[in-house]
PDB file of N, CA and C in Angstrom:
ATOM      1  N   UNK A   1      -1.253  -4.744  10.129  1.00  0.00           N
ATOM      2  CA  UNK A   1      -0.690  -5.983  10.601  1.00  0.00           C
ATOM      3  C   UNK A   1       0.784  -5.985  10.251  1.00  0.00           C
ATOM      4  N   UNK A   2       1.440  -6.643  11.360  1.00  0.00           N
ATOM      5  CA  UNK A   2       2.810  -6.608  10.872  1.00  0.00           C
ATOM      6  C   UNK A   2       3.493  -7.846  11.337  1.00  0.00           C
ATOM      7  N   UNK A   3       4.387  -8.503  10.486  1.00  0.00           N
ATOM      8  CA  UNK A   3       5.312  -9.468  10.453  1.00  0.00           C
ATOM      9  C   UNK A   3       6.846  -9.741  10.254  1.00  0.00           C
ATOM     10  N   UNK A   4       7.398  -9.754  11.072  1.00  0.00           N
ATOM     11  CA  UNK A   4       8.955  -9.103  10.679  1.00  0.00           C
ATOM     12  C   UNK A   4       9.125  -7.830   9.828  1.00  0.00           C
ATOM     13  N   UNK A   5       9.573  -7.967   8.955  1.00  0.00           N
ATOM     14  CA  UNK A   5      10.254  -6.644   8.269  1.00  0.00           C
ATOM     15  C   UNK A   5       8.468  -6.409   7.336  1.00  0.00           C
ATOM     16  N   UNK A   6       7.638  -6.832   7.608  1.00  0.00           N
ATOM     17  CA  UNK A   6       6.285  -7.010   6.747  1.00  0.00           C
ATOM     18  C   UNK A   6       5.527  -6.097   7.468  1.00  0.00           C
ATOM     19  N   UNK A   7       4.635  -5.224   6.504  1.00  0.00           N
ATOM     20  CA  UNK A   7       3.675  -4.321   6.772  1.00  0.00           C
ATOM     21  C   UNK A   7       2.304  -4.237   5.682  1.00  0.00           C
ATOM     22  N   UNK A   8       1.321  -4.606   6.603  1.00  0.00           N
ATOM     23  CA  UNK A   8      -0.169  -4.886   5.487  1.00  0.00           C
ATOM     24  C   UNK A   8      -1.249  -3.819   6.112  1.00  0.00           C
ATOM     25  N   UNK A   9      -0.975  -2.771   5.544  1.00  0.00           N
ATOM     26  CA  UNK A   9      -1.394  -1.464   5.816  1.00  0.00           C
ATOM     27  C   UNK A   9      -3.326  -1.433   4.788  1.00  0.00           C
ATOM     28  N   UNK A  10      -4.604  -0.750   5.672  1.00  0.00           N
ATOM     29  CA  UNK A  10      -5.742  -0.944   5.240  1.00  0.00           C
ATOM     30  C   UNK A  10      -6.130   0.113   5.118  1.00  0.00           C
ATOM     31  N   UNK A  11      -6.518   0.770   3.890  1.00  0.00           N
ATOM     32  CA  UNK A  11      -7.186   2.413   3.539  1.00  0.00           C
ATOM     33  C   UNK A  11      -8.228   2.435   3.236  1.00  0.00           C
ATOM     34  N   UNK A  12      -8.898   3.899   4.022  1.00  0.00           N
ATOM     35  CA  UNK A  12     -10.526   3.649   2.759  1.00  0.00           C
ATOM     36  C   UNK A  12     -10.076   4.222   1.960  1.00  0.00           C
ATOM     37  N   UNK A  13     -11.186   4.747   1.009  1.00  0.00           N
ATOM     38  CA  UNK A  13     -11.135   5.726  -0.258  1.00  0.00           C
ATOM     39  C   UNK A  13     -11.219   7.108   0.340  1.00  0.00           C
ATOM     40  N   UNK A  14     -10.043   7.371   0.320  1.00  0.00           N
ATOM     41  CA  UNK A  14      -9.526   8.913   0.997  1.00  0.00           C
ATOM     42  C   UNK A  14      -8.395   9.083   0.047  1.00  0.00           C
ATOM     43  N   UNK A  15      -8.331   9.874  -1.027  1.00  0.00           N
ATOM     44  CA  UNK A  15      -6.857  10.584  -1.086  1.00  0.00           C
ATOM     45  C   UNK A  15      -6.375  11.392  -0.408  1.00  0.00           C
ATOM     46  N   UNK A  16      -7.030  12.044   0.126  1.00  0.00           N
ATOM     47  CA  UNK A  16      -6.375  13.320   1.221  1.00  0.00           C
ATOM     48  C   UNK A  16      -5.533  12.474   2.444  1.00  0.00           C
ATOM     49  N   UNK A  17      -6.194  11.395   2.874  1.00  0.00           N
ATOM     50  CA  UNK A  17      -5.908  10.314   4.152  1.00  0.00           C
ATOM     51  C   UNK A  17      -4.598   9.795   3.691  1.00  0.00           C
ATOM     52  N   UNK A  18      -4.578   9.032   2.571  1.00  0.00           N
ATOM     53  CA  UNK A  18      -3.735   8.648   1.854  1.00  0.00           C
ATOM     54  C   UNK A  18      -2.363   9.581   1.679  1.00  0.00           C
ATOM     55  N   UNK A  19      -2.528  10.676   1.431  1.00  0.00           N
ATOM     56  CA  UNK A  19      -1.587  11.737   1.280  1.00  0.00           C
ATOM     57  C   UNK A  19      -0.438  11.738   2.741  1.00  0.00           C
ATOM     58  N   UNK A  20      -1.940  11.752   3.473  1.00  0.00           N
ATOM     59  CA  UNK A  20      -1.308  12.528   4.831  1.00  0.00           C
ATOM     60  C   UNK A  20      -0.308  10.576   5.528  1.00  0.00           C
ATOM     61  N   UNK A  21      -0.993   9.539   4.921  1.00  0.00           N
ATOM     62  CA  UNK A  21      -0.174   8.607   5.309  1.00  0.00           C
ATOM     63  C   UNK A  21       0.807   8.492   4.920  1.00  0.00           C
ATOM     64  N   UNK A  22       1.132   9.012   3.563  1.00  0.00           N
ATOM     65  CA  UNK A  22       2.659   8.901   2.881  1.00  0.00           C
ATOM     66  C   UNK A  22       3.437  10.166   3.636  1.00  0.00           C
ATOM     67  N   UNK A  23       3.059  10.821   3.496  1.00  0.00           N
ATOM     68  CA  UNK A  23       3.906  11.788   4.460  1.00  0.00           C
ATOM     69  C   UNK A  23       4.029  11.561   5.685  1.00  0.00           C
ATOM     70  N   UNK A  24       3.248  10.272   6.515  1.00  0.00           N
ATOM     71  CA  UNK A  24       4.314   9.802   7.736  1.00  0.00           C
ATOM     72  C   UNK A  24       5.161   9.033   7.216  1.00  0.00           C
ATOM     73  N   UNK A  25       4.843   8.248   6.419  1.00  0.00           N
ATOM     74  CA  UNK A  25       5.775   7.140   5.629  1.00  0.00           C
ATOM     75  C   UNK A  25       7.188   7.561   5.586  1.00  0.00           C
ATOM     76  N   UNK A  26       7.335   8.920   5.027  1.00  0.00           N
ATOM     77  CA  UNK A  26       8.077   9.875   4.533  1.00  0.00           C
ATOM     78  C   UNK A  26       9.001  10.688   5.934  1.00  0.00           C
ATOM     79  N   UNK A  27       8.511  10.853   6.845  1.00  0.00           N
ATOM     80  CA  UNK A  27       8.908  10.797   8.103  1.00  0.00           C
ATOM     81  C   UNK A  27       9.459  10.238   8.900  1.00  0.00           C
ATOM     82  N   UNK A  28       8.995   8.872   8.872  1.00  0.00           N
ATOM     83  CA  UNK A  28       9.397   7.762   8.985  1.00  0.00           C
ATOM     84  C   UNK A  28      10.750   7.688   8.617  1.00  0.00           C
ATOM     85  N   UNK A  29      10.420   7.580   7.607  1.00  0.00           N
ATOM     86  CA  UNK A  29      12.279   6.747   6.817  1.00  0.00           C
ATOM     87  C   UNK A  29      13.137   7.965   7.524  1.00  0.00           C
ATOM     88  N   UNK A  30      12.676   9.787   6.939  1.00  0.00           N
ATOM     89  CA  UNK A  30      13.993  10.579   7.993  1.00  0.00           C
ATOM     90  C   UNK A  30      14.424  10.277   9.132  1.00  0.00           C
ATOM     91  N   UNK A  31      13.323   9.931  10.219  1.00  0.00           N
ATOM     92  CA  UNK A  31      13.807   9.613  11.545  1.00  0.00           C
ATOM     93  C   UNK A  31      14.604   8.948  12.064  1.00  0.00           C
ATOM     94  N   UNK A  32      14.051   7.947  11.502  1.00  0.00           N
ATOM     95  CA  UNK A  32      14.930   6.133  11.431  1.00  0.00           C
ATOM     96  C   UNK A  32      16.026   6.294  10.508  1.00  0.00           C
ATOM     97  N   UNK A  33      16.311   7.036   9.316  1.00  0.00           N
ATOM     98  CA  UNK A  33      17.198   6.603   8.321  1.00  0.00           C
ATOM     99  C   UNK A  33      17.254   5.234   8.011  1.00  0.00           C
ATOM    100  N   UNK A  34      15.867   5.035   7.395  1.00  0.00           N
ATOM    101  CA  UNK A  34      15.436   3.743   7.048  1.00  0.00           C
ATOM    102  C   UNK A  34      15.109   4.370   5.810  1.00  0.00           C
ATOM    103  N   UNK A  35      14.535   2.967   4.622  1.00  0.00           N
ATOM    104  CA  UNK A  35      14.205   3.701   3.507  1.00  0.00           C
ATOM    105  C   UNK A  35      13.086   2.510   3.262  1.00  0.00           C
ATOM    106  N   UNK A  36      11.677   2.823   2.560  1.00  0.00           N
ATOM    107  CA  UNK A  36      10.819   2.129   2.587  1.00  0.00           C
ATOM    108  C   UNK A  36      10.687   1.866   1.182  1.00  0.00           C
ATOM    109  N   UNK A  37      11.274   0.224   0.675  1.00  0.00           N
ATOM    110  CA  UNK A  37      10.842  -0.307  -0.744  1.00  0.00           C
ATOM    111  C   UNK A  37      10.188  -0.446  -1.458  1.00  0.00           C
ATOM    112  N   UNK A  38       9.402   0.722  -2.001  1.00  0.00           N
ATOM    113  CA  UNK A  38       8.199   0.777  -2.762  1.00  0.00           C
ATOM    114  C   UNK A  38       8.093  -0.365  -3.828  1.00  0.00           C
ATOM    115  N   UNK A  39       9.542  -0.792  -4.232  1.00  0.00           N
ATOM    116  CA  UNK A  39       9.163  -1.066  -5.553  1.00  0.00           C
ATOM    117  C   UNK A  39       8.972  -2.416  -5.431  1.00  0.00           C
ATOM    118  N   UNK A  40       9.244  -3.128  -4.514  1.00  0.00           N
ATOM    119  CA  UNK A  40       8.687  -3.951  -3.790  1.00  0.00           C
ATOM    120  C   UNK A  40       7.409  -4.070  -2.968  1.00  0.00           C
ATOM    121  N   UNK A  41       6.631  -3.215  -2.992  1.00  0.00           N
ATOM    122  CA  UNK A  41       5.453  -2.978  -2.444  1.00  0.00           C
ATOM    123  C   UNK A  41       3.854  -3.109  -3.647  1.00  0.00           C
ATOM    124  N   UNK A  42       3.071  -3.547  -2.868  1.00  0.00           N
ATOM    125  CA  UNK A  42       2.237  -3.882  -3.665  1.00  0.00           C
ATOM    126  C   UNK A  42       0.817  -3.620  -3.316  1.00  0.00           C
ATOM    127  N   UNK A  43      -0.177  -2.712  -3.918  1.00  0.00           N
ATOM    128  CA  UNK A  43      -1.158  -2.046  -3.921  1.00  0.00           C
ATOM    129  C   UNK A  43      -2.159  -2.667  -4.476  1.00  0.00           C
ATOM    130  N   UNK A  44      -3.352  -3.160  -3.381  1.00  0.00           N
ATOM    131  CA  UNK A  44      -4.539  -3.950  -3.630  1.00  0.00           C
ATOM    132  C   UNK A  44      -5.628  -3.022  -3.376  1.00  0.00           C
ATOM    133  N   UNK A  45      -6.424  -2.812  -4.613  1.00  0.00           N
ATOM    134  CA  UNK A  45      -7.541  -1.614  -4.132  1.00  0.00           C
ATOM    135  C   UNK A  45      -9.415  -2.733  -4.969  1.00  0.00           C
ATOM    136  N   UNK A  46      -9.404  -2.261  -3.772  1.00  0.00           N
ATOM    137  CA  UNK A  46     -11.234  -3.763  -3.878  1.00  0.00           C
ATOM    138  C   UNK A  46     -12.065  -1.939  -4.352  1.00  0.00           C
ATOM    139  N   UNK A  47     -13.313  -2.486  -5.365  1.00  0.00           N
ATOM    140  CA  UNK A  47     -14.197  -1.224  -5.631  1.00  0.00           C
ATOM    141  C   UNK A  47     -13.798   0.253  -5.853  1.00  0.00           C
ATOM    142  N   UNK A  48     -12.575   0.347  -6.624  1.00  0.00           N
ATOM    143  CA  UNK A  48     -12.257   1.562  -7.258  1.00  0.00           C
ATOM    144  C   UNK A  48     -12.495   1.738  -8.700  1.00  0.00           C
ATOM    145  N   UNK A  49     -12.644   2.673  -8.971  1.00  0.00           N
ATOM    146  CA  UNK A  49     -12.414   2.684 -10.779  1.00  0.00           C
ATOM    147  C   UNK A  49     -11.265   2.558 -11.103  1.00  0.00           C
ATOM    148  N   UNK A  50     -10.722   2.765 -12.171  1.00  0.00           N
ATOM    149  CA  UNK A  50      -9.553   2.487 -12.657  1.00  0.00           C
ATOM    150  C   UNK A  50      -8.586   3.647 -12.580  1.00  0.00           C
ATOM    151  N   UNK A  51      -8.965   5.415 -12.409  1.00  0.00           N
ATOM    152  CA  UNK A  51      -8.544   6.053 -12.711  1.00  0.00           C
ATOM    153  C   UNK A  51      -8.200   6.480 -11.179  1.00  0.00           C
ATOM    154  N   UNK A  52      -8.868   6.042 -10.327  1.00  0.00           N
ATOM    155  CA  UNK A  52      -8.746   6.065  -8.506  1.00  0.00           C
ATOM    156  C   UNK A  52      -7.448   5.344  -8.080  1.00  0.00           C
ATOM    157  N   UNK A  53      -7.819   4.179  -8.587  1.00  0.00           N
ATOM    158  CA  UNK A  53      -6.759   3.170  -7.971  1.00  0.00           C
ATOM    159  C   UNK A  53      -5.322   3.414  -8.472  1.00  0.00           C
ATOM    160  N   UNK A  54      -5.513   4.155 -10.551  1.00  0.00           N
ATOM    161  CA  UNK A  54      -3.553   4.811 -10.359  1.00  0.00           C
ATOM    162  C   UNK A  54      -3.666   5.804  -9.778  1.00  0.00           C
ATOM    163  N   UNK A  55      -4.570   7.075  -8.933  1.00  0.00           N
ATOM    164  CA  UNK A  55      -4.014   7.531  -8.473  1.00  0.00           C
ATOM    165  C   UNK A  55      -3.464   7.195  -6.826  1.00  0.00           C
ATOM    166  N   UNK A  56      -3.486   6.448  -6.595  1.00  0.00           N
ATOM    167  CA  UNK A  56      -2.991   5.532  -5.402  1.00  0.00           C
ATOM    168  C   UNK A  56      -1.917   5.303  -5.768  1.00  0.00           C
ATOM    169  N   UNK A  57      -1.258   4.664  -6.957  1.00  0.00           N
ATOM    170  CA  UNK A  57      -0.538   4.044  -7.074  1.00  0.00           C
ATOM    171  C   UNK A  57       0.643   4.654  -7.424  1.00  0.00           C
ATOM    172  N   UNK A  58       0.183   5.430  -8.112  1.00  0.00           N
ATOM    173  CA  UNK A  58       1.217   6.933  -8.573  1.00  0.00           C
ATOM    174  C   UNK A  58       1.529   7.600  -6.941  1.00  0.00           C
ATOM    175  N   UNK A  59       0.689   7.679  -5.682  1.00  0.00           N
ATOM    176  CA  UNK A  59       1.133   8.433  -4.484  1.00  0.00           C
ATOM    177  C   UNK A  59       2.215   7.435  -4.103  1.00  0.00           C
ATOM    178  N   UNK A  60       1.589   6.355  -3.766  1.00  0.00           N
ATOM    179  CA  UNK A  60       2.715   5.075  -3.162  1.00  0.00           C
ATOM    180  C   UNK A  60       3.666   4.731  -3.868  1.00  0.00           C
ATOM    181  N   UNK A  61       3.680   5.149  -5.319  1.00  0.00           N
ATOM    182  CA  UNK A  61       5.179   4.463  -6.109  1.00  0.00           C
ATOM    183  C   UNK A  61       5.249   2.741  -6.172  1.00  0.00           C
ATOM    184  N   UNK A  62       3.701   2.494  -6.466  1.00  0.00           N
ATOM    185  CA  UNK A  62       3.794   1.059  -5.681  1.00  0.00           C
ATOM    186  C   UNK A  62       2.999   0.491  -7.365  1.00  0.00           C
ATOM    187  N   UNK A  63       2.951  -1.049  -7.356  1.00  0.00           N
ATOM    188  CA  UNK A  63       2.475  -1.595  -8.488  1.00  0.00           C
ATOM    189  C   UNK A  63       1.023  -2.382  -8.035  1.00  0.00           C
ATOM    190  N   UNK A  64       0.158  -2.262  -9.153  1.00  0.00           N
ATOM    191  CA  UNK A  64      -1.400  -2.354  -8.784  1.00  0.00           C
ATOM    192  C   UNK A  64      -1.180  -4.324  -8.925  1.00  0.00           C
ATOM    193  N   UNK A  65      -1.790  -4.983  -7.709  1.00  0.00           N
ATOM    194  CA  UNK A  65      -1.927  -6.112  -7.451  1.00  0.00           C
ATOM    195  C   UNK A  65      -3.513  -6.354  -7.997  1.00  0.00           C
ATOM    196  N   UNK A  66      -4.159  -7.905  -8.557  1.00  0.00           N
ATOM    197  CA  UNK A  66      -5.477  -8.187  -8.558  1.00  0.00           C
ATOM    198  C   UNK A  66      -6.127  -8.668  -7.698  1.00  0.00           C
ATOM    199  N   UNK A  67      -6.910  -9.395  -7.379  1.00  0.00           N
ATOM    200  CA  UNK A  67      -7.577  -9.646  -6.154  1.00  0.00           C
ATOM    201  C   UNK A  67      -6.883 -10.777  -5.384  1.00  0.00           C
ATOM    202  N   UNK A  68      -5.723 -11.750  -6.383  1.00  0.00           N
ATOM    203  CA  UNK A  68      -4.862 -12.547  -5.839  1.00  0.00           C
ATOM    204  C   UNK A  68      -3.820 -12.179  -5.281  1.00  0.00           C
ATOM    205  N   UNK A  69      -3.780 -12.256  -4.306  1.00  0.00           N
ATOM    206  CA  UNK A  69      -1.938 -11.680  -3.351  1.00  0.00           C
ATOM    207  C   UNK A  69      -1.607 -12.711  -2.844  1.00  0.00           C
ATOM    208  N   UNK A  70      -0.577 -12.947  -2.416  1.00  0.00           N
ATOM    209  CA  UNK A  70       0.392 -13.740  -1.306  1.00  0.00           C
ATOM    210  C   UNK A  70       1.003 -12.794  -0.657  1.00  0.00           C
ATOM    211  N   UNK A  71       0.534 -13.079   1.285  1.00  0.00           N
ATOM    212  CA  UNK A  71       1.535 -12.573   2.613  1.00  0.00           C
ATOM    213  C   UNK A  71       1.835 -12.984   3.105  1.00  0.00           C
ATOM    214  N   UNK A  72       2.825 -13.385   3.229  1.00  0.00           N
ATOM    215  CA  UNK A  72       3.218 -13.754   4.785  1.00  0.00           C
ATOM    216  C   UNK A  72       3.456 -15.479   3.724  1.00  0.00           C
ATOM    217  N   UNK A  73       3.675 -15.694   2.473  1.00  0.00           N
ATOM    218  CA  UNK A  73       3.245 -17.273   2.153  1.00  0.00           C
ATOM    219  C   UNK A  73       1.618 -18.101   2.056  1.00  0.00           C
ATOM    220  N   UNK A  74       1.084 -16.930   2.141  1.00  0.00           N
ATOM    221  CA  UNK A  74      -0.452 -17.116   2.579  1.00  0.00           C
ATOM    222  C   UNK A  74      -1.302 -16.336   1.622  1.00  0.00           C
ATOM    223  N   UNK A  75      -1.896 -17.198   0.698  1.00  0.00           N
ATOM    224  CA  UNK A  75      -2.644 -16.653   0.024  1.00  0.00           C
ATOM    225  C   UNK A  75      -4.108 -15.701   0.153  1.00  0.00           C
ATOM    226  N   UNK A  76      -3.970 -14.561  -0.299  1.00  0.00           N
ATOM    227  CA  UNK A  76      -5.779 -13.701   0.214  1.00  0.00           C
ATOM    228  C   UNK A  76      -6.368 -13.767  -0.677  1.00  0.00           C
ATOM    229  N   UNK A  77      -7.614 -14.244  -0.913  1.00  0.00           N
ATOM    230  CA  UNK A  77      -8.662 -13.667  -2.186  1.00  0.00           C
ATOM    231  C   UNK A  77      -9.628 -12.800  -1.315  1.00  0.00           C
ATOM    232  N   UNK A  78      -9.740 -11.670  -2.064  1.00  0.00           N
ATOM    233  CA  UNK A  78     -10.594 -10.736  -1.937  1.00  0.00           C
ATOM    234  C   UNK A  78     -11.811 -10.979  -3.068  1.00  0.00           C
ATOM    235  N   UNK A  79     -13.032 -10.911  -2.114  1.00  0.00           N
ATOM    236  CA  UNK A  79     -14.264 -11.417  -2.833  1.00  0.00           C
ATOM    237  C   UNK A  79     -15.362  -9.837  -2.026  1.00  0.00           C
ATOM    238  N   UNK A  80     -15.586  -9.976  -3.747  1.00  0.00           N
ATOM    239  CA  UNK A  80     -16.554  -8.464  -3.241  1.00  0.00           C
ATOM    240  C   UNK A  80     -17.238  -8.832  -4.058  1.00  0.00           C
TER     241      UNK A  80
END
């Protein structure tokens, strides 16, 4: 889903998938000479262990969110 400069991107449990998405990510920014704000980015993972979800977080450069987020001004609870 996307909203102006906003992107709410949905993964399964794939690291390999995951891999191969950061490396368009990574593509991305060369093409465009855009640069994508990780550190501003924020990583919501529902039913991982703990040792799954940093390694997500360590690929994306991104910081682990809890089941509470705000997008868009709009609050999500994720209920599993």
């Amino acid at each position: 889903m996307q909203y102006a400069d906003d992107t709410l991107l949905f993964l399964e449990n794939n690291l390999e998938k995951a891999c191969n998405l950061k490396w368009l990510l990574v593509c991305f920014e060369q093409m465009l000479d855009m640069k994508i704000n990780y550190d501003e980015s924020d990583l919501l993972m529902v039913g991982l262990e703990e040792d799954q979800a940093n390694e997500f977080a360590r690929l994306f450069c991104c910081k682990k969110v809890n089941f509470l987020i705000s997008t868009w001004g709009f609050p999500f609870i994720i209920i599993s």
